[in-house]
C-alpha atoms as a PDB file:
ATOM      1  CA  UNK A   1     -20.831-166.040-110.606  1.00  0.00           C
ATOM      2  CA  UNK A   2     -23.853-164.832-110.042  1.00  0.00           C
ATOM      3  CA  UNK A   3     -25.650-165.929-113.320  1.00  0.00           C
ATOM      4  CA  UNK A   4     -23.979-169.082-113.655  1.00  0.00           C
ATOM      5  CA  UNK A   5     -25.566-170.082-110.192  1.00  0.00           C
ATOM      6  CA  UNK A   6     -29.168-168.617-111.576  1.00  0.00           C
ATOM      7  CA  UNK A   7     -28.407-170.534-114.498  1.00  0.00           C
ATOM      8  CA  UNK A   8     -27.531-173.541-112.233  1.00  0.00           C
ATOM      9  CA  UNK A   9     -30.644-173.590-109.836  1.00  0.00           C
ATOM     10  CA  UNK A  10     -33.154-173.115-113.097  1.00  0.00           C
ATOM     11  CA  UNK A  11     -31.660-174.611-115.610  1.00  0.00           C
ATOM     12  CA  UNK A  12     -31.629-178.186-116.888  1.00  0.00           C
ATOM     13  CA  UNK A  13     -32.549-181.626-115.308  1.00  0.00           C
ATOM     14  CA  UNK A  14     -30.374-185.038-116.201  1.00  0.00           C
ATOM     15  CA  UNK A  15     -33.404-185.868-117.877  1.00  0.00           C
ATOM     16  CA  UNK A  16     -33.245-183.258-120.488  1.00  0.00           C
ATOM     17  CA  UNK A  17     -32.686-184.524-123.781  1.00  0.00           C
ATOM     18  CA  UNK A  18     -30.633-183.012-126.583  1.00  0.00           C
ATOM     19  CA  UNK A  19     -31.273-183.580-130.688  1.00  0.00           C
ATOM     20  CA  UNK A  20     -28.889-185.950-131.074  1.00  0.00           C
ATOM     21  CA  UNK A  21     -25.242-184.747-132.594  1.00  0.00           C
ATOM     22  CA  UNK A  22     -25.203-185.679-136.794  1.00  0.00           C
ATOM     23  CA  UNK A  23     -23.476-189.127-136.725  1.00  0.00           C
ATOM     24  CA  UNK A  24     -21.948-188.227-139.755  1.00  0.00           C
ATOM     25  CA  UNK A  25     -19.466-185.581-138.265  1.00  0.00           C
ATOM     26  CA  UNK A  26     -19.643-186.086-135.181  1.00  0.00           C
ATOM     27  CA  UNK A  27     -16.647-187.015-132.648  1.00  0.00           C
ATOM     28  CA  UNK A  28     -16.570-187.931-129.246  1.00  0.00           C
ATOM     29  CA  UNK A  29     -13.256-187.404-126.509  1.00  0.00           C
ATOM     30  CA  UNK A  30     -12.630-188.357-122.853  1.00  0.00           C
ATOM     31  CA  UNK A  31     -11.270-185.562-121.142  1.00  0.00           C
ATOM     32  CA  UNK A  32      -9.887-185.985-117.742  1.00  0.00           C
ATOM     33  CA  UNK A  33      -9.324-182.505-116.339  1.00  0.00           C
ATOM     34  CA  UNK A  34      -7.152-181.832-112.978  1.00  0.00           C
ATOM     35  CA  UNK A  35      -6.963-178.555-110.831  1.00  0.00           C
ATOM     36  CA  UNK A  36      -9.500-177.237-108.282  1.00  0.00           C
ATOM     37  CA  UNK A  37     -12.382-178.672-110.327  1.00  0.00           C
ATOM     38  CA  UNK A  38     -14.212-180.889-107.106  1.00  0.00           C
ATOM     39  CA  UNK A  39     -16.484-178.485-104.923  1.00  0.00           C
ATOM     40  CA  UNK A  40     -16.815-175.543-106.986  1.00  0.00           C
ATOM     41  CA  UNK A  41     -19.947-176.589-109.064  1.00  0.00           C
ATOM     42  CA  UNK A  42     -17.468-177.665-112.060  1.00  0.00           C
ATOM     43  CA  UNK A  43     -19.673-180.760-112.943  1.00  0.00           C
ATOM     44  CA  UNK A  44     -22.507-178.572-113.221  1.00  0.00           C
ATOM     45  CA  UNK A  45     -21.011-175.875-114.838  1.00  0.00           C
ATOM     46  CA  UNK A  46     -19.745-178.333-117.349  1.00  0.00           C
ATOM     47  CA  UNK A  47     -23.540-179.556-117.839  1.00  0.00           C
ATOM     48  CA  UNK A  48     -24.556-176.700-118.291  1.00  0.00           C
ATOM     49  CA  UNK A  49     -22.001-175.571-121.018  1.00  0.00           C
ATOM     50  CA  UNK A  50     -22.701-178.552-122.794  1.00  0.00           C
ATOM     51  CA  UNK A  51     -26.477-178.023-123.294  1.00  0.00           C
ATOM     52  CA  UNK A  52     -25.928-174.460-124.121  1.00  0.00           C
ATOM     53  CA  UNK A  53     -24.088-175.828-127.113  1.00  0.00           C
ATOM     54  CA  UNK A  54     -25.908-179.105-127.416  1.00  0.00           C
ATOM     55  CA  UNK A  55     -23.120-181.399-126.508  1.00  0.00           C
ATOM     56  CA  UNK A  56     -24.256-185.018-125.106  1.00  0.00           C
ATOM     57  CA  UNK A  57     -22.135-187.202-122.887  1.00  0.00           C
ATOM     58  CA  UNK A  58     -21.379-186.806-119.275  1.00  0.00           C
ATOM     59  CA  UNK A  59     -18.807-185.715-116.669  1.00  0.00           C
ATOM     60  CA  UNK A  60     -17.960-187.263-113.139  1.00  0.00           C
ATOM     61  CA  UNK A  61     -15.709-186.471-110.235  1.00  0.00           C
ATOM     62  CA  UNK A  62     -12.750-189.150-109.908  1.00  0.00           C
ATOM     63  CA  UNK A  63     -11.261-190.619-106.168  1.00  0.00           C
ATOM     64  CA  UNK A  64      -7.907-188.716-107.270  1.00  0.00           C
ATOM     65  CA  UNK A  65      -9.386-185.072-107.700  1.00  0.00           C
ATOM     66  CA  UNK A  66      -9.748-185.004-111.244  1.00  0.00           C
ATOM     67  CA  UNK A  67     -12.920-184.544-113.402  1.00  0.00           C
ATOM     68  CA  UNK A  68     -13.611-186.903-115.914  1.00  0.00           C
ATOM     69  CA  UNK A  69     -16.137-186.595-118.850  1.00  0.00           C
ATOM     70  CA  UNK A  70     -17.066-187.978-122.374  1.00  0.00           C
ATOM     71  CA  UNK A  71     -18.780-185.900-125.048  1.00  0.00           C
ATOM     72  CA  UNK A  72     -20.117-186.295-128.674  1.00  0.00           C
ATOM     73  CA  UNK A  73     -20.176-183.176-130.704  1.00  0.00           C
ATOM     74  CA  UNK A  74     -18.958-181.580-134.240  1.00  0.00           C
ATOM     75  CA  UNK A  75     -15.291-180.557-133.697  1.00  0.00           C
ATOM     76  CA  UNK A  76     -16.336-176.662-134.058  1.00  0.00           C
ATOM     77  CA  UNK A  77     -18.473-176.858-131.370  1.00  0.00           C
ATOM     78  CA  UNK A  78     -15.873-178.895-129.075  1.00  0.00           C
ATOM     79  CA  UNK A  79     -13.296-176.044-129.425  1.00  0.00           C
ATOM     80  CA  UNK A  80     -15.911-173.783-128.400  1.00  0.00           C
ATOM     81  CA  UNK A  81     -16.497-176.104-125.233  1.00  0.00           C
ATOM     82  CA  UNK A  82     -13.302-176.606-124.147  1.00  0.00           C
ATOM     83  CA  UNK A  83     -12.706-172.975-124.075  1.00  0.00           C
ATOM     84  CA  UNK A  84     -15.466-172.209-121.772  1.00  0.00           C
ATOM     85  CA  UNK A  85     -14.535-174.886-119.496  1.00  0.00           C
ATOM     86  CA  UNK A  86     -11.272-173.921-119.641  1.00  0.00           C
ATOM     87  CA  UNK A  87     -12.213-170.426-118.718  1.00  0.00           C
ATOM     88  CA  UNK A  88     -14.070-172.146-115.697  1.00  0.00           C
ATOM     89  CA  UNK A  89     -16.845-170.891-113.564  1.00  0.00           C
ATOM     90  CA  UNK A  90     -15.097-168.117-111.432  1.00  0.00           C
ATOM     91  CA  UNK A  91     -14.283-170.693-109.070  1.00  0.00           C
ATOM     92  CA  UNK A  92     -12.767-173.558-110.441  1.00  0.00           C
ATOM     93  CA  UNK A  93      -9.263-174.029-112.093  1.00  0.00           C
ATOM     94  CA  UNK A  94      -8.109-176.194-114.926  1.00  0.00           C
ATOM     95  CA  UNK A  95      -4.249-176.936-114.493  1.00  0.00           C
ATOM     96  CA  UNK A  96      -3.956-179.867-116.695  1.00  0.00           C
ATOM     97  CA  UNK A  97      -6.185-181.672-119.635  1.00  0.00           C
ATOM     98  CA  UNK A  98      -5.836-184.540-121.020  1.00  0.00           C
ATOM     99  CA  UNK A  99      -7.955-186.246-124.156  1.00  0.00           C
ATOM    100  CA  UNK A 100      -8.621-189.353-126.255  1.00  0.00           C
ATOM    101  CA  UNK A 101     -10.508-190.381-129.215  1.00  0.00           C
ATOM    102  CA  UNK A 102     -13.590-192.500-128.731  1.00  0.00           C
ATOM    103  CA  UNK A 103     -16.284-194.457-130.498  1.00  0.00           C
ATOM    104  CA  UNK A 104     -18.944-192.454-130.920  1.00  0.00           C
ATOM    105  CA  UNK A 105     -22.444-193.029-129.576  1.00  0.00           C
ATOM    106  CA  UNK A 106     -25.564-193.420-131.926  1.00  0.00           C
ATOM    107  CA  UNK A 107     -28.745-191.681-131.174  1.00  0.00           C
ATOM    108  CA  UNK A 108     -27.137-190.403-127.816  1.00  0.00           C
ATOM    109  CA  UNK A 109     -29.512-187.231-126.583  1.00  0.00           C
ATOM    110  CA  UNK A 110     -28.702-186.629-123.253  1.00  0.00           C
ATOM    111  CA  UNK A 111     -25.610-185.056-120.708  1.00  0.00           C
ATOM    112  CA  UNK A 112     -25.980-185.947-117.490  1.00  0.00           C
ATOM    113  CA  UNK A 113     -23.879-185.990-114.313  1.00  0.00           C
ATOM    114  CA  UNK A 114     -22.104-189.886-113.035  1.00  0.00           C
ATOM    115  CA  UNK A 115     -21.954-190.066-109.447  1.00  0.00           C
END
Protein backbone atom coordinates (compact mmCIF):
# COMPACT_ATOMS: atom_id res chain seq x y z
CA UNK A 1 0.00 0.00 0.00
CA UNK A 2 2.60 1.91 0.70
CA UNK A 3 4.26 2.12 -2.82
CA UNK A 4 1.20 2.24 -4.69
CA UNK A 5 0.37 5.58 -2.78
CA UNK A 6 4.23 6.82 -3.56
CA UNK A 7 3.51 5.74 -6.89
CA UNK A 8 0.16 7.64 -6.73
CA UNK A 9 1.34 11.12 -5.33
CA UNK A 10 4.50 11.12 -8.02
CA UNK A 11 3.42 9.50 -10.67
CA UNK A 12 1.52 10.54 -13.79
CA UNK A 13 -0.68 13.63 -14.70
CA UNK A 14 -4.04 13.22 -17.09
CA UNK A 15 -1.96 15.00 -19.37
CA UNK A 16 0.58 12.36 -19.88
CA UNK A 17 0.55 10.93 -23.15
CA UNK A 18 1.17 7.33 -24.17
CA UNK A 19 2.70 6.04 -27.86
CA UNK A 20 -0.30 5.24 -29.20
CA UNK A 21 -1.41 1.26 -29.14
CA UNK A 22 -0.54 -0.39 -33.02
CA UNK A 23 -3.97 0.02 -34.73
CA UNK A 24 -3.32 -3.02 -36.37
CA UNK A 25 -3.78 -5.35 -33.25
CA UNK A 26 -5.09 -3.46 -31.13
CA UNK A 27 -8.61 -3.95 -29.22
CA UNK A 28 -10.47 -1.90 -27.05
CA UNK A 29 -13.32 -3.21 -24.06
CA UNK A 30 -15.67 -1.41 -21.63
CA UNK A 31 -15.36 -2.89 -18.42
CA UNK A 32 -17.78 -2.02 -15.76
CA UNK A 33 -16.38 -3.39 -12.51
CA UNK A 34 -18.60 -3.64 -9.12
CA UNK A 35 -17.35 -4.27 -5.45
CA UNK A 36 -15.71 -1.79 -3.04
CA UNK A 37 -13.99 -0.02 -5.94
CA UNK A 38 -15.37 3.96 -4.98
CA UNK A 39 -13.06 5.55 -2.17
CA UNK A 40 -10.18 3.37 -2.12
CA UNK A 41 -8.03 5.13 -4.86
CA UNK A 42 -9.32 2.35 -7.50
CA UNK A 43 -9.55 5.00 -10.36
CA UNK A 44 -6.13 5.89 -9.72
CA UNK A 45 -4.79 2.72 -9.18
CA UNK A 46 -6.34 1.72 -12.43
CA UNK A 47 -4.43 4.83 -14.12
CA UNK A 48 -1.73 3.99 -12.95
CA UNK A 49 -1.72 0.25 -14.06
CA UNK A 50 -2.56 1.30 -17.33
CA UNK A 51 0.48 3.55 -17.99
CA UNK A 52 2.74 1.05 -16.46
CA UNK A 53 1.69 -1.11 -19.36
CA UNK A 54 0.87 1.62 -21.81
CA UNK A 55 -2.82 1.13 -22.02
CA UNK A 56 -4.92 4.36 -23.21
CA UNK A 57 -8.56 4.95 -22.42
CA UNK A 58 -10.10 5.99 -19.21
CA UNK A 59 -12.03 4.88 -16.10
CA UNK A 60 -14.87 6.74 -14.09
CA UNK A 61 -16.89 6.16 -10.98
CA UNK A 62 -20.74 5.43 -11.85
CA UNK A 63 -24.03 6.89 -9.52
CA UNK A 64 -24.63 3.00 -8.76
CA UNK A 65 -21.11 2.13 -7.18
CA UNK A 66 -19.55 0.62 -10.01
CA UNK A 67 -16.37 1.65 -11.93
CA UNK A 68 -16.55 2.03 -15.42
CA UNK A 69 -13.61 2.28 -17.95
CA UNK A 70 -12.63 1.88 -21.70
CA UNK A 71 -9.17 0.82 -22.86
CA UNK A 72 -7.24 0.19 -26.17
CA UNK A 73 -4.44 -2.24 -25.95
CA UNK A 74 -2.95 -5.63 -27.63
CA UNK A 75 -4.92 -8.52 -26.03
CA UNK A 76 -1.55 -9.79 -24.18
CA UNK A 77 -1.21 -6.82 -22.49
CA UNK A 78 -5.10 -6.61 -21.48
CA UNK A 79 -4.83 -10.02 -19.68
CA UNK A 80 -1.98 -8.68 -17.93
CA UNK A 81 -4.23 -5.59 -16.88
CA UNK A 82 -7.08 -7.14 -15.83
CA UNK A 83 -5.14 -9.27 -13.54
CA UNK A 84 -3.62 -6.48 -11.68
CA UNK A 85 -6.80 -4.77 -11.31
CA UNK A 86 -8.30 -7.68 -10.36
CA UNK A 87 -5.72 -8.20 -7.71
CA UNK A 88 -6.68 -4.54 -6.61
CA UNK A 89 -4.77 -2.06 -4.60
CA UNK A 90 -4.89 -3.60 -1.01
CA UNK A 91 -7.96 -1.81 -0.53
CA UNK A 92 -10.35 -2.22 -3.08
CA UNK A 93 -12.41 -5.37 -4.13
CA UNK A 94 -13.58 -6.58 -7.48
CA UNK A 95 -16.79 -8.83 -6.99
CA UNK A 96 -18.12 -8.73 -10.42
CA UNK A 97 -16.76 -7.70 -14.15
CA UNK A 98 -18.37 -7.28 -16.89
CA UNK A 99 -16.94 -6.47 -20.71
CA UNK A 100 -17.78 -5.54 -24.30
CA UNK A 101 -16.13 -5.13 -27.55
CA UNK A 102 -15.63 -1.64 -28.88
CA UNK A 103 -14.48 0.38 -31.85
CA UNK A 104 -11.24 1.16 -31.40
CA UNK A 105 -9.76 4.65 -31.21
CA UNK A 106 -7.10 5.95 -33.78
CA UNK A 107 -4.11 7.81 -32.64
CA UNK A 108 -5.55 7.69 -28.98
CA UNK A 109 -2.33 8.52 -26.49
CA UNK A 110 -3.67 9.28 -23.37
CA UNK A 111 -5.62 7.54 -19.95
CA UNK A 112 -7.10 9.82 -17.98
CA UNK A 113 -9.67 9.87 -15.17
CA UNK A 114 -13.85 11.06 -16.18
CA UNK A 115 -15.36 12.80 -13.42
Amino acid sequence: MKNFLKQLFSGFSDGDTLTPVDDENAIRKCITVAGHVQGVGFRYFVRLEAHKLGITGWVKNLNDGNVTMEVQCTPPVLEKFLAQIKKGNGVSRIDQMESYDLEIIKGENKFGIKY
